[in-house]
PDB file of N, CA and C in Angstrom:
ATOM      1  N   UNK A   1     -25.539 -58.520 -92.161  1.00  0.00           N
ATOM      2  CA  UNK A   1     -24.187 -58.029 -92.079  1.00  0.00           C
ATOM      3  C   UNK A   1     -24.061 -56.958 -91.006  1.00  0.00           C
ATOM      4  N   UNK A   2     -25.340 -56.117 -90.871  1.00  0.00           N
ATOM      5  CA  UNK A   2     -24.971 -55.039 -89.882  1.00  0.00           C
ATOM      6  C   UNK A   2     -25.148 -55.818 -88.504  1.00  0.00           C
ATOM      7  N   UNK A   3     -25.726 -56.894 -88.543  1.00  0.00           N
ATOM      8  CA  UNK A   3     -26.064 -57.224 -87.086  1.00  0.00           C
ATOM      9  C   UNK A   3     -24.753 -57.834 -86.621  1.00  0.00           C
ATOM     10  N   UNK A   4     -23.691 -58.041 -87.388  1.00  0.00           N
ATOM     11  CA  UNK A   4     -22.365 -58.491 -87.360  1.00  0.00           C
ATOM     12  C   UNK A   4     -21.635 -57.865 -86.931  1.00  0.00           C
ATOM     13  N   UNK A   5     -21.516 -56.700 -87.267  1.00  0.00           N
ATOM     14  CA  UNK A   5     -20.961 -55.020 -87.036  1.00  0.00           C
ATOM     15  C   UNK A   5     -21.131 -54.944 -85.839  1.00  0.00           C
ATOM     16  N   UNK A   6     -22.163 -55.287 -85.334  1.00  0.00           N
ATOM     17  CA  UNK A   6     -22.822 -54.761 -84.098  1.00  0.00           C
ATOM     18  C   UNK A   6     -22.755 -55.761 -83.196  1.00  0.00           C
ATOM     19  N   UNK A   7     -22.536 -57.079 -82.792  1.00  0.00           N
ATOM     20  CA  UNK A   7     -21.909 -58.381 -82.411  1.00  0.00           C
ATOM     21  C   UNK A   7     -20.736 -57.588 -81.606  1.00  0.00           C
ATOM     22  N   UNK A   8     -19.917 -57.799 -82.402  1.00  0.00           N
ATOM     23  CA  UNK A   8     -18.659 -57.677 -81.879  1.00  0.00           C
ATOM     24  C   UNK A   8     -17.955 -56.335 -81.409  1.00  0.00           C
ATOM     25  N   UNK A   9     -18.561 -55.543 -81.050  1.00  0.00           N
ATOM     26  CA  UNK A   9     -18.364 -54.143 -79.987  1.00  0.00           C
ATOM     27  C   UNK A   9     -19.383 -54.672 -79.029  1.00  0.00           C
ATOM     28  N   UNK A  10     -20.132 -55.404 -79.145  1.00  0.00           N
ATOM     29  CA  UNK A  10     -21.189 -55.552 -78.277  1.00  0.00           C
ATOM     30  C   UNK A  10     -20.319 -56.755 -77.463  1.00  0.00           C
ATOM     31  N   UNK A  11     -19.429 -57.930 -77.644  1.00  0.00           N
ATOM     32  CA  UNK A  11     -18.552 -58.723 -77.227  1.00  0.00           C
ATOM     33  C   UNK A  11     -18.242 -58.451 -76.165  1.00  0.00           C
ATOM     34  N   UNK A  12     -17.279 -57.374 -76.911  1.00  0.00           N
ATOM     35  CA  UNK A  12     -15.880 -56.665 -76.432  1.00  0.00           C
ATOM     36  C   UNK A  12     -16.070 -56.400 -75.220  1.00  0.00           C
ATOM     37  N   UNK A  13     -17.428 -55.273 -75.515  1.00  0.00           N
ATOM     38  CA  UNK A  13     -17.733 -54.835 -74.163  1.00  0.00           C
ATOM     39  C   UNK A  13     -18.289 -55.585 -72.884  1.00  0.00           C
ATOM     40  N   UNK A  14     -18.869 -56.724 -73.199  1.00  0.00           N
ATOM     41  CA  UNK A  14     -19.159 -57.654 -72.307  1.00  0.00           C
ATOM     42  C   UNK A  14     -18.143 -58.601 -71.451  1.00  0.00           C
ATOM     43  N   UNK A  15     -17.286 -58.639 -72.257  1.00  0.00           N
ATOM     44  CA  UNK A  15     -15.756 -59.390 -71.720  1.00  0.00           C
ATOM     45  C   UNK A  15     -14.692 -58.236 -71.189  1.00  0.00           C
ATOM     46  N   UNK A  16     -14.933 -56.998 -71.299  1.00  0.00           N
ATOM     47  CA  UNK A  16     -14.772 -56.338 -70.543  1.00  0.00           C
ATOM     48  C   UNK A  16     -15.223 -55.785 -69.280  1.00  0.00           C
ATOM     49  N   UNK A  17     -16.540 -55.841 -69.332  1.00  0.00           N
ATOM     50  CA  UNK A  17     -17.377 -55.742 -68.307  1.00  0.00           C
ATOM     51  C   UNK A  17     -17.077 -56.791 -67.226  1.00  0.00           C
ATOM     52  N   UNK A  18     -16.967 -58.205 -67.659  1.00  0.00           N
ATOM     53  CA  UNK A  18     -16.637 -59.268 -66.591  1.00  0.00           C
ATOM     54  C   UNK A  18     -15.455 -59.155 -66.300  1.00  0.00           C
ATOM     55  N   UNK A  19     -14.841 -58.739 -67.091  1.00  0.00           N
ATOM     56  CA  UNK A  19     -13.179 -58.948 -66.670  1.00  0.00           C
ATOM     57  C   UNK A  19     -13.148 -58.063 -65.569  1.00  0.00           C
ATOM     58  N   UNK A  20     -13.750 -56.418 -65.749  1.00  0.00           N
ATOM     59  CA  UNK A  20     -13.386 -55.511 -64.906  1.00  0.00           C
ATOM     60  C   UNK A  20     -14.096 -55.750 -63.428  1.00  0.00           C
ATOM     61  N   UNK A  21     -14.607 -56.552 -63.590  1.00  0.00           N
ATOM     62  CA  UNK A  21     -15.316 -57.476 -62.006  1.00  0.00           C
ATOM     63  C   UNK A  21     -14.795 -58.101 -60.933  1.00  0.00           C
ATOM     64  N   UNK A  22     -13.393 -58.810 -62.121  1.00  0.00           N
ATOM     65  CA  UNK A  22     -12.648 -59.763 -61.173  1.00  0.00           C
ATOM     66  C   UNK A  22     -11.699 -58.828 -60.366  1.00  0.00           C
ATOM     67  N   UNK A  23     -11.447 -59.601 -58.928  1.00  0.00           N
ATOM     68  CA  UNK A  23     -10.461 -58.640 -58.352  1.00  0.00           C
ATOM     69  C   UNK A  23      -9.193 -58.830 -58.999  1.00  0.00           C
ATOM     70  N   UNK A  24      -8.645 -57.731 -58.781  1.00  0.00           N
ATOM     71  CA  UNK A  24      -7.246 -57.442 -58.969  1.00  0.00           C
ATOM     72  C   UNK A  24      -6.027 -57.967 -58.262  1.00  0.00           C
ATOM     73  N   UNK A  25      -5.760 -59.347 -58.655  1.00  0.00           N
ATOM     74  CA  UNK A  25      -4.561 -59.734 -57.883  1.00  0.00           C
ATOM     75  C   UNK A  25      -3.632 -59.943 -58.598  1.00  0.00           C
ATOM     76  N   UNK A  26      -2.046 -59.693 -58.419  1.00  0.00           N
ATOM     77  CA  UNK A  26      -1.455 -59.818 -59.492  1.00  0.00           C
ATOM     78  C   UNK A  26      -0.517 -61.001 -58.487  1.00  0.00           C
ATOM     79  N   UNK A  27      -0.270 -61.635 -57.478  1.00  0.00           N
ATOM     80  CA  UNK A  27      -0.112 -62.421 -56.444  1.00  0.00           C
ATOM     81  C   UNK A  27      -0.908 -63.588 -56.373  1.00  0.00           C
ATOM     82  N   UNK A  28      -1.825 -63.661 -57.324  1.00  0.00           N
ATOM     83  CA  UNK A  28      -2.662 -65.199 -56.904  1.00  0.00           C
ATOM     84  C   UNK A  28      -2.164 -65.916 -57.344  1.00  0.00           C
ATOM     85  N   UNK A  29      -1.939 -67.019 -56.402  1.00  0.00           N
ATOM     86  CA  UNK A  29      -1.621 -68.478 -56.927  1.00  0.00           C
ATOM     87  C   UNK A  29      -0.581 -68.822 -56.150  1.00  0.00           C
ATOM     88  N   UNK A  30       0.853 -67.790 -56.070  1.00  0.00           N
ATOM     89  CA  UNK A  30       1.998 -67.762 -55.305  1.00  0.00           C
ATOM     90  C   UNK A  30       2.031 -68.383 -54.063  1.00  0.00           C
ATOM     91  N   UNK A  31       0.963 -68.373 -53.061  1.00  0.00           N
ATOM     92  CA  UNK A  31       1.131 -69.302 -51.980  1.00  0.00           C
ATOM     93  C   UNK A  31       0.034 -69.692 -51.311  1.00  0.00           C
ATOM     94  N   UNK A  32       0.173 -70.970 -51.938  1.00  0.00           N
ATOM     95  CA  UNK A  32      -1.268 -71.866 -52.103  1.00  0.00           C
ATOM     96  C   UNK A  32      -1.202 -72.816 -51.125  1.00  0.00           C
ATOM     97  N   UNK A  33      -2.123 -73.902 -51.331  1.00  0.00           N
ATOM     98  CA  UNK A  33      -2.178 -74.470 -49.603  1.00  0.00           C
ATOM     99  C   UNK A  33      -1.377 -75.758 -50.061  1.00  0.00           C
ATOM    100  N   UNK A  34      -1.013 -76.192 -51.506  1.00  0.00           N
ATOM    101  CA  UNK A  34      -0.028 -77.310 -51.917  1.00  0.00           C
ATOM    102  C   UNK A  34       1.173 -76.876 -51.001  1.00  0.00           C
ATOM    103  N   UNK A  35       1.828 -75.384 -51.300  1.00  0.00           N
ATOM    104  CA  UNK A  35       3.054 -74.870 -51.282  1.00  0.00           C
ATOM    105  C   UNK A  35       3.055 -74.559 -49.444  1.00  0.00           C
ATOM    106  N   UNK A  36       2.075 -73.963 -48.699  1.00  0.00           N
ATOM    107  CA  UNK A  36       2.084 -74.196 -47.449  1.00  0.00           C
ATOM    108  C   UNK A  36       2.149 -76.005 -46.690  1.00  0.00           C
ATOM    109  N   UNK A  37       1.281 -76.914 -47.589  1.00  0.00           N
ATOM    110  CA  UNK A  37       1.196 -78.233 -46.939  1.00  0.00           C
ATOM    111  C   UNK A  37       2.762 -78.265 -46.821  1.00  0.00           C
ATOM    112  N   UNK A  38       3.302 -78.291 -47.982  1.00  0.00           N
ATOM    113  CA  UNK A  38       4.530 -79.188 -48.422  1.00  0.00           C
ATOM    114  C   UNK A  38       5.788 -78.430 -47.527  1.00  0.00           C
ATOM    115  N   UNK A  39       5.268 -76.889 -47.440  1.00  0.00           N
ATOM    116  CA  UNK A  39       6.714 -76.465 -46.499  1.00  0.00           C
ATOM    117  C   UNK A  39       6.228 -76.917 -44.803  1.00  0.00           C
ATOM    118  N   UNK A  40       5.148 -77.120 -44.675  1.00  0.00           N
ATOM    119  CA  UNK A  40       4.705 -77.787 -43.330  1.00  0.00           C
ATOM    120  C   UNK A  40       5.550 -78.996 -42.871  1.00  0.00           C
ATOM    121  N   UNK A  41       4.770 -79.992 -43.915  1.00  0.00           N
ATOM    122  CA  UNK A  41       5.302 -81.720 -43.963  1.00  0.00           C
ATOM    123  C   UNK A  41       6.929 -81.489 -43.570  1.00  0.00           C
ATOM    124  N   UNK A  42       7.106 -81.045 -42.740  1.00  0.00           N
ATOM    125  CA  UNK A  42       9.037 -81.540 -43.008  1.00  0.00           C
ATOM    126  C   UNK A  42       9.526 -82.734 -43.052  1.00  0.00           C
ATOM    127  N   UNK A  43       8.105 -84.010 -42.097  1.00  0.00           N
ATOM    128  CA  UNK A  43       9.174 -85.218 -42.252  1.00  0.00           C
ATOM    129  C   UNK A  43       8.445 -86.353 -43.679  1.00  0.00           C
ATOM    130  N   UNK A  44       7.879 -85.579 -44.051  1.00  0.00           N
ATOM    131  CA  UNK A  44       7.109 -86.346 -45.457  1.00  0.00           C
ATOM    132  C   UNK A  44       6.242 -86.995 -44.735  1.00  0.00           C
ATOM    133  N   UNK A  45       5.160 -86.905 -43.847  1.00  0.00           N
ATOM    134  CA  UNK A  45       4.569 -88.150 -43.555  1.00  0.00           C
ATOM    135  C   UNK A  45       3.022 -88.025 -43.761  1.00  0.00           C
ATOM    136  N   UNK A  46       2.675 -86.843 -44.537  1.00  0.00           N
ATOM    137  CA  UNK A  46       1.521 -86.656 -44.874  1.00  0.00           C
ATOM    138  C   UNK A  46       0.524 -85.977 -43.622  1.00  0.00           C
ATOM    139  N   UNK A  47       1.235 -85.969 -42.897  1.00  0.00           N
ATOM    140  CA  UNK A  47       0.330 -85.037 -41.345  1.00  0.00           C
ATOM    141  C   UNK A  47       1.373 -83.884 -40.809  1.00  0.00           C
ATOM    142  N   UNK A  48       0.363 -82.806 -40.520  1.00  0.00           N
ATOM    143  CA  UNK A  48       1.219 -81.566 -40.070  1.00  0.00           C
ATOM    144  C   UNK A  48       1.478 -81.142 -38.514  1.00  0.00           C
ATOM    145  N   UNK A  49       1.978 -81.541 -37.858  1.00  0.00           N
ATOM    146  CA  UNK A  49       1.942 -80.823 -36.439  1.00  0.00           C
ATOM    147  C   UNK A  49       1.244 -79.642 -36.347  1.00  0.00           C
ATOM    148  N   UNK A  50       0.931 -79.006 -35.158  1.00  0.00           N
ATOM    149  CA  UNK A  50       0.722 -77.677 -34.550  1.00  0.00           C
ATOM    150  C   UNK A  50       2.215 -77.337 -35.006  1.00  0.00           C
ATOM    151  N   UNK A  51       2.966 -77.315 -34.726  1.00  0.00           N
ATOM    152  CA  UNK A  51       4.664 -76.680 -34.933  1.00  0.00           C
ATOM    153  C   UNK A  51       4.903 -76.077 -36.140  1.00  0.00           C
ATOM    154  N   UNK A  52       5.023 -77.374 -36.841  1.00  0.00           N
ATOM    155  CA  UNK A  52       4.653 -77.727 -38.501  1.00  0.00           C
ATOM    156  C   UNK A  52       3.838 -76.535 -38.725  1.00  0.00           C
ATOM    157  N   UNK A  53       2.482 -76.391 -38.997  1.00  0.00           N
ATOM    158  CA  UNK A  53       1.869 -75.569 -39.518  1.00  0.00           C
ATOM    159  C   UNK A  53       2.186 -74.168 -39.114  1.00  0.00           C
ATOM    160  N   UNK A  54       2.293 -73.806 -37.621  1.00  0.00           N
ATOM    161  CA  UNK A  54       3.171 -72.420 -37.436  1.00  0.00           C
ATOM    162  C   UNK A  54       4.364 -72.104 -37.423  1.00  0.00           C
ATOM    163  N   UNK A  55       5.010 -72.819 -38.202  1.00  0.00           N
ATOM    164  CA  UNK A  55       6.379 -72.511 -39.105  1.00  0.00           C
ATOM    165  C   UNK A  55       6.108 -72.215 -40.256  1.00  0.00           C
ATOM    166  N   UNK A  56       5.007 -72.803 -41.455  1.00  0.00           N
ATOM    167  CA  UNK A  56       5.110 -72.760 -42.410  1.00  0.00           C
ATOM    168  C   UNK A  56       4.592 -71.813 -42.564  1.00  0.00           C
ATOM    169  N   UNK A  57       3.413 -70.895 -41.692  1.00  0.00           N
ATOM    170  CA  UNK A  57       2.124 -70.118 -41.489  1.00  0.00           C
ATOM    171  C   UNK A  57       3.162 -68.924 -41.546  1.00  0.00           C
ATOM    172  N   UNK A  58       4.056 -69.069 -40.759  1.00  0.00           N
ATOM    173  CA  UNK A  58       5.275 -67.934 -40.516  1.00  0.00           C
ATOM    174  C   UNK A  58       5.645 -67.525 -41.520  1.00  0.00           C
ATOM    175  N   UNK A  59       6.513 -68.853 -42.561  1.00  0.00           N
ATOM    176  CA  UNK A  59       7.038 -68.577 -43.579  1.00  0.00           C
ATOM    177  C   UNK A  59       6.469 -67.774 -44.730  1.00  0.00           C
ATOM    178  N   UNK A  60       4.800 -68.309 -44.869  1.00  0.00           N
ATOM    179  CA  UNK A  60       3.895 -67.623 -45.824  1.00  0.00           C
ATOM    180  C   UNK A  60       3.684 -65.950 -45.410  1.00  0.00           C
ATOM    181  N   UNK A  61       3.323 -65.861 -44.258  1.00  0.00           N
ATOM    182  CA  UNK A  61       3.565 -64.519 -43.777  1.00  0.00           C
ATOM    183  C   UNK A  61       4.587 -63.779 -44.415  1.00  0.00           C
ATOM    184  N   UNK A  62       5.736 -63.940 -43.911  1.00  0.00           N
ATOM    185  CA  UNK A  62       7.121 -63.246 -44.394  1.00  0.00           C
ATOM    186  C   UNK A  62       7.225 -63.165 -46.109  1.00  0.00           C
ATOM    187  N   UNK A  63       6.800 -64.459 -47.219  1.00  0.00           N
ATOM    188  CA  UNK A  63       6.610 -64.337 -48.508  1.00  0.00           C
ATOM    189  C   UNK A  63       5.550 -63.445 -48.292  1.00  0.00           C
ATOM    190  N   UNK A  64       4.420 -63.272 -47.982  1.00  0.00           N
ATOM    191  CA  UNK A  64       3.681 -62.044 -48.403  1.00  0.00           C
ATOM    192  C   UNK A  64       4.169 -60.733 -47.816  1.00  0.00           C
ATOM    193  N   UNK A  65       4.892 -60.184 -47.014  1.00  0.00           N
ATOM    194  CA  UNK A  65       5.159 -59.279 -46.638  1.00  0.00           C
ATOM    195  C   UNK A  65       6.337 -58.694 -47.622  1.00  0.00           C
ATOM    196  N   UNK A  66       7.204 -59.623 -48.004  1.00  0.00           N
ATOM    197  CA  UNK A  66       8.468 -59.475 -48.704  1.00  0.00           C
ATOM    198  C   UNK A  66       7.363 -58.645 -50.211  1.00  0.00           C
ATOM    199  N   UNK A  67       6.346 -59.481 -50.325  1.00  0.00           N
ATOM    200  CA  UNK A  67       5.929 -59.191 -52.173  1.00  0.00           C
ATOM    201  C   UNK A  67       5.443 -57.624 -51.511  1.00  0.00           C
ATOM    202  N   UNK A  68       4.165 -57.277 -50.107  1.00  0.00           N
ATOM    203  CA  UNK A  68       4.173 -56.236 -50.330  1.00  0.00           C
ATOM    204  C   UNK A  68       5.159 -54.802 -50.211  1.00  0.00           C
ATOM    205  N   UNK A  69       6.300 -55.621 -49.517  1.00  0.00           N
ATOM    206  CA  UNK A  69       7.346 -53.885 -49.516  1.00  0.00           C
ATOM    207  C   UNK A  69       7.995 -53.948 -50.629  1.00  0.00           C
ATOM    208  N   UNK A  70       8.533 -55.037 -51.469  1.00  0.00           N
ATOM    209  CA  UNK A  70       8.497 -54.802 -53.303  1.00  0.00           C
ATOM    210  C   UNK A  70       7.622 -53.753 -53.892  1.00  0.00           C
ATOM    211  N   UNK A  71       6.051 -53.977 -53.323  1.00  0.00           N
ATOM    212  CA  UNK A  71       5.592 -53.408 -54.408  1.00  0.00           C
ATOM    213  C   UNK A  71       5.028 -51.684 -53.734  1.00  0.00           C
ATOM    214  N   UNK A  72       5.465 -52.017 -52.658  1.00  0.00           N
ATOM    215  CA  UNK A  72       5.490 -51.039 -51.661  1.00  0.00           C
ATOM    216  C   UNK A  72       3.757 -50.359 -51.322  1.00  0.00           C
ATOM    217  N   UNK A  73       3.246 -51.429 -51.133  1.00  0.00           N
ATOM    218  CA  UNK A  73       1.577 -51.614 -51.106  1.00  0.00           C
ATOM    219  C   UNK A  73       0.806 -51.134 -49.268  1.00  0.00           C
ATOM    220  N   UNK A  74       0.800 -50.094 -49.444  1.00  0.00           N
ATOM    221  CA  UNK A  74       0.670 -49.284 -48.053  1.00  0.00           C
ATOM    222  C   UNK A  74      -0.536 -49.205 -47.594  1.00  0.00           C
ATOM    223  N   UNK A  75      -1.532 -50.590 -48.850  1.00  0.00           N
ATOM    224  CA  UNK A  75      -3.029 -50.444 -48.216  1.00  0.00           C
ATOM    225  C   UNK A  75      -3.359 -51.916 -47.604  1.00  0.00           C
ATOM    226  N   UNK A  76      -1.761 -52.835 -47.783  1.00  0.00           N
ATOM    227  CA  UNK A  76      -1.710 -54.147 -47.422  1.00  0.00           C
ATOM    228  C   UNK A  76      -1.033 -54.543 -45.675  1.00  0.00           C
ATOM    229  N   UNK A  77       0.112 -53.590 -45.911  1.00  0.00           N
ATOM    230  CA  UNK A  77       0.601 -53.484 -44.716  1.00  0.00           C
ATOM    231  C   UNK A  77       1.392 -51.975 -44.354  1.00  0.00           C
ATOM    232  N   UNK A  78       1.710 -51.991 -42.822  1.00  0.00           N
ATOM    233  CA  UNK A  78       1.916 -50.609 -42.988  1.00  0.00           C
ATOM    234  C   UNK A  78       2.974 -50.960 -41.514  1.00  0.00           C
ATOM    235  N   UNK A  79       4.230 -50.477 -41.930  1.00  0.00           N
ATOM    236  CA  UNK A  79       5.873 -50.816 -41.276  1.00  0.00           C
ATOM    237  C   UNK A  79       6.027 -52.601 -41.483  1.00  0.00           C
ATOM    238  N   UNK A  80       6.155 -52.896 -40.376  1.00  0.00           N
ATOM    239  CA  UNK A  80       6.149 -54.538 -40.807  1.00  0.00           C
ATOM    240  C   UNK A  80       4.853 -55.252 -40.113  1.00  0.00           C
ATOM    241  N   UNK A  81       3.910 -54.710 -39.918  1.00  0.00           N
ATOM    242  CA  UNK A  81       2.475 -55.509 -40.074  1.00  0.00           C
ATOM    243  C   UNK A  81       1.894 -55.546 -41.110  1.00  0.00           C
ATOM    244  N   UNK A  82       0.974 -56.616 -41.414  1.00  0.00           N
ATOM    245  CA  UNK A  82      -0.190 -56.764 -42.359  1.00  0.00           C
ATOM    246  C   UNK A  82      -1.220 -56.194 -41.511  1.00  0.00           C
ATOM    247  N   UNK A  83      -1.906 -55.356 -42.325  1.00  0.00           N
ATOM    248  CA  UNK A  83      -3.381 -54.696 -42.622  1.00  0.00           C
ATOM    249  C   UNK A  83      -4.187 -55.997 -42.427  1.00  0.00           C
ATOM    250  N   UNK A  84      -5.375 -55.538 -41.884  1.00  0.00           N
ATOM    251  CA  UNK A  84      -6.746 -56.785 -42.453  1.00  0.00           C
ATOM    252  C   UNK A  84      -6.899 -57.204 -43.405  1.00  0.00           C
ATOM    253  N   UNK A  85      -6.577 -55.689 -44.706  1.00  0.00           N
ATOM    254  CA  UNK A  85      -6.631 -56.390 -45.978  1.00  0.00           C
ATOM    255  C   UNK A  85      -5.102 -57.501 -46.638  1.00  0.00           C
ATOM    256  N   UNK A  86      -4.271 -57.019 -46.200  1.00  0.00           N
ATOM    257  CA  UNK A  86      -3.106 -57.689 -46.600  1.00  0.00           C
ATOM    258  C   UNK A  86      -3.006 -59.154 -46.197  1.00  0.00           C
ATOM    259  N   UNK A  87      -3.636 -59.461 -44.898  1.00  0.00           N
ATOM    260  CA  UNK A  87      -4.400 -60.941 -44.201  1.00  0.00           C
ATOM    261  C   UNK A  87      -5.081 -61.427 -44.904  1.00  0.00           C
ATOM    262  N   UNK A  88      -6.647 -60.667 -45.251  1.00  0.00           N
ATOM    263  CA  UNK A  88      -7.177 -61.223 -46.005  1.00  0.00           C
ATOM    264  C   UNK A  88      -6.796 -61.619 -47.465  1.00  0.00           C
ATOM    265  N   UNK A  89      -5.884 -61.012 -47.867  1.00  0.00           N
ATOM    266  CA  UNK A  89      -5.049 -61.416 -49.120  1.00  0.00           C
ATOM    267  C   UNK A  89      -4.152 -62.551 -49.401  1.00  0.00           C
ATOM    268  N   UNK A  90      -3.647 -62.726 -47.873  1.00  0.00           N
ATOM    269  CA  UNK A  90      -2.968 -63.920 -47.987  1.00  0.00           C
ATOM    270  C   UNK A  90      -3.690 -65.252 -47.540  1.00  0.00           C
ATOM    271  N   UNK A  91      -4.774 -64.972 -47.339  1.00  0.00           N
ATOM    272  CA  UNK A  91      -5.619 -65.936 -46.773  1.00  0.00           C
ATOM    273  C   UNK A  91      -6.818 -66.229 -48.268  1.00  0.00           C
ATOM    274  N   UNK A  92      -6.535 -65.532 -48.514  1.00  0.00           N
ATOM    275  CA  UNK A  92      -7.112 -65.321 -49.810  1.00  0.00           C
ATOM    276  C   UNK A  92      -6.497 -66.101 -51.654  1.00  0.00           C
ATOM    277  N   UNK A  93      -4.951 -65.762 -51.051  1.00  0.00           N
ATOM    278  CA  UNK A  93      -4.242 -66.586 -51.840  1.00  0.00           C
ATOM    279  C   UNK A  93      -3.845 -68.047 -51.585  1.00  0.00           C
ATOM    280  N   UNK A  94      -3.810 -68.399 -50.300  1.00  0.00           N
ATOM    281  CA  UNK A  94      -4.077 -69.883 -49.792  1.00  0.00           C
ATOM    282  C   UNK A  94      -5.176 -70.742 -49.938  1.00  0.00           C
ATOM    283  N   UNK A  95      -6.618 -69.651 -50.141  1.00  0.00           N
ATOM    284  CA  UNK A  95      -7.357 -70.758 -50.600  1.00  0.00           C
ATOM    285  C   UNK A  95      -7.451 -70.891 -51.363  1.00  0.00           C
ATOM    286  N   UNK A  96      -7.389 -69.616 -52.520  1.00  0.00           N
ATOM    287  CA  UNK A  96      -7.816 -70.103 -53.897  1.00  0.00           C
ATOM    288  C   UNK A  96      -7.134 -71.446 -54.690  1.00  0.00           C
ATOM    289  N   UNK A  97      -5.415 -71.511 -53.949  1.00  0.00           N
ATOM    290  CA  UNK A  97      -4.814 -72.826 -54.711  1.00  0.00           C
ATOM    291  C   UNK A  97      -5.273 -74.078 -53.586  1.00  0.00           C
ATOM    292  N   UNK A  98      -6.427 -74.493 -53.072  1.00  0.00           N
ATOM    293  CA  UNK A  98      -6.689 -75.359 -52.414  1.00  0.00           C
ATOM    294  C   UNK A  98      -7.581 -76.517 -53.161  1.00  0.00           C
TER     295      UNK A  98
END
């Protein structure tokens, strides 16, 4: 019974421990490479131009810039550029939905 007691603080803390590992994104998923293909494709044909892709590349840009002056994230971008890290974030959120 005591080793029971002792289980489950011992859990807790382990699923806390991993949890507190993962990075902190509260933005993942939002613009993934489905949601870039598909604003690419404009004429449905399953292939993206050079054009195509730096329109849509644009568009994803501007959605991440819009989320960081919402959240007013001054270690992502700073006036209307992205930071390295704010790049790597959105490059970051494109692959993970790939």
């Amino acid at each position: 019974m005591k080793k029971m007691h002792l289980a489950m603080p011992v859990l807790v803390l382990g699923l806390m421990a991993a949890t507190a590992s993962l990075p902190a994104r509260a933005d993942m998923g939002d613009i993934t490479f489905n949601t870039i293909f598909a604003m690419a494709d404009k004429n449905k044909d399953s292939m993206v131009t050079k054009k195509e892709f730096l329109d849509a590349m644009g568009k994803a840009y501007d959605m991440k810039m819009e989320k960081m002056k919402a959240m007013k994230d001054t270690k992502m971008m700073k006036g209307d550029a992205m930071t390295m890290d704010g790049l790597k974030s959105l490059i970051n959120d494109i692959h993970s939905g790939a």
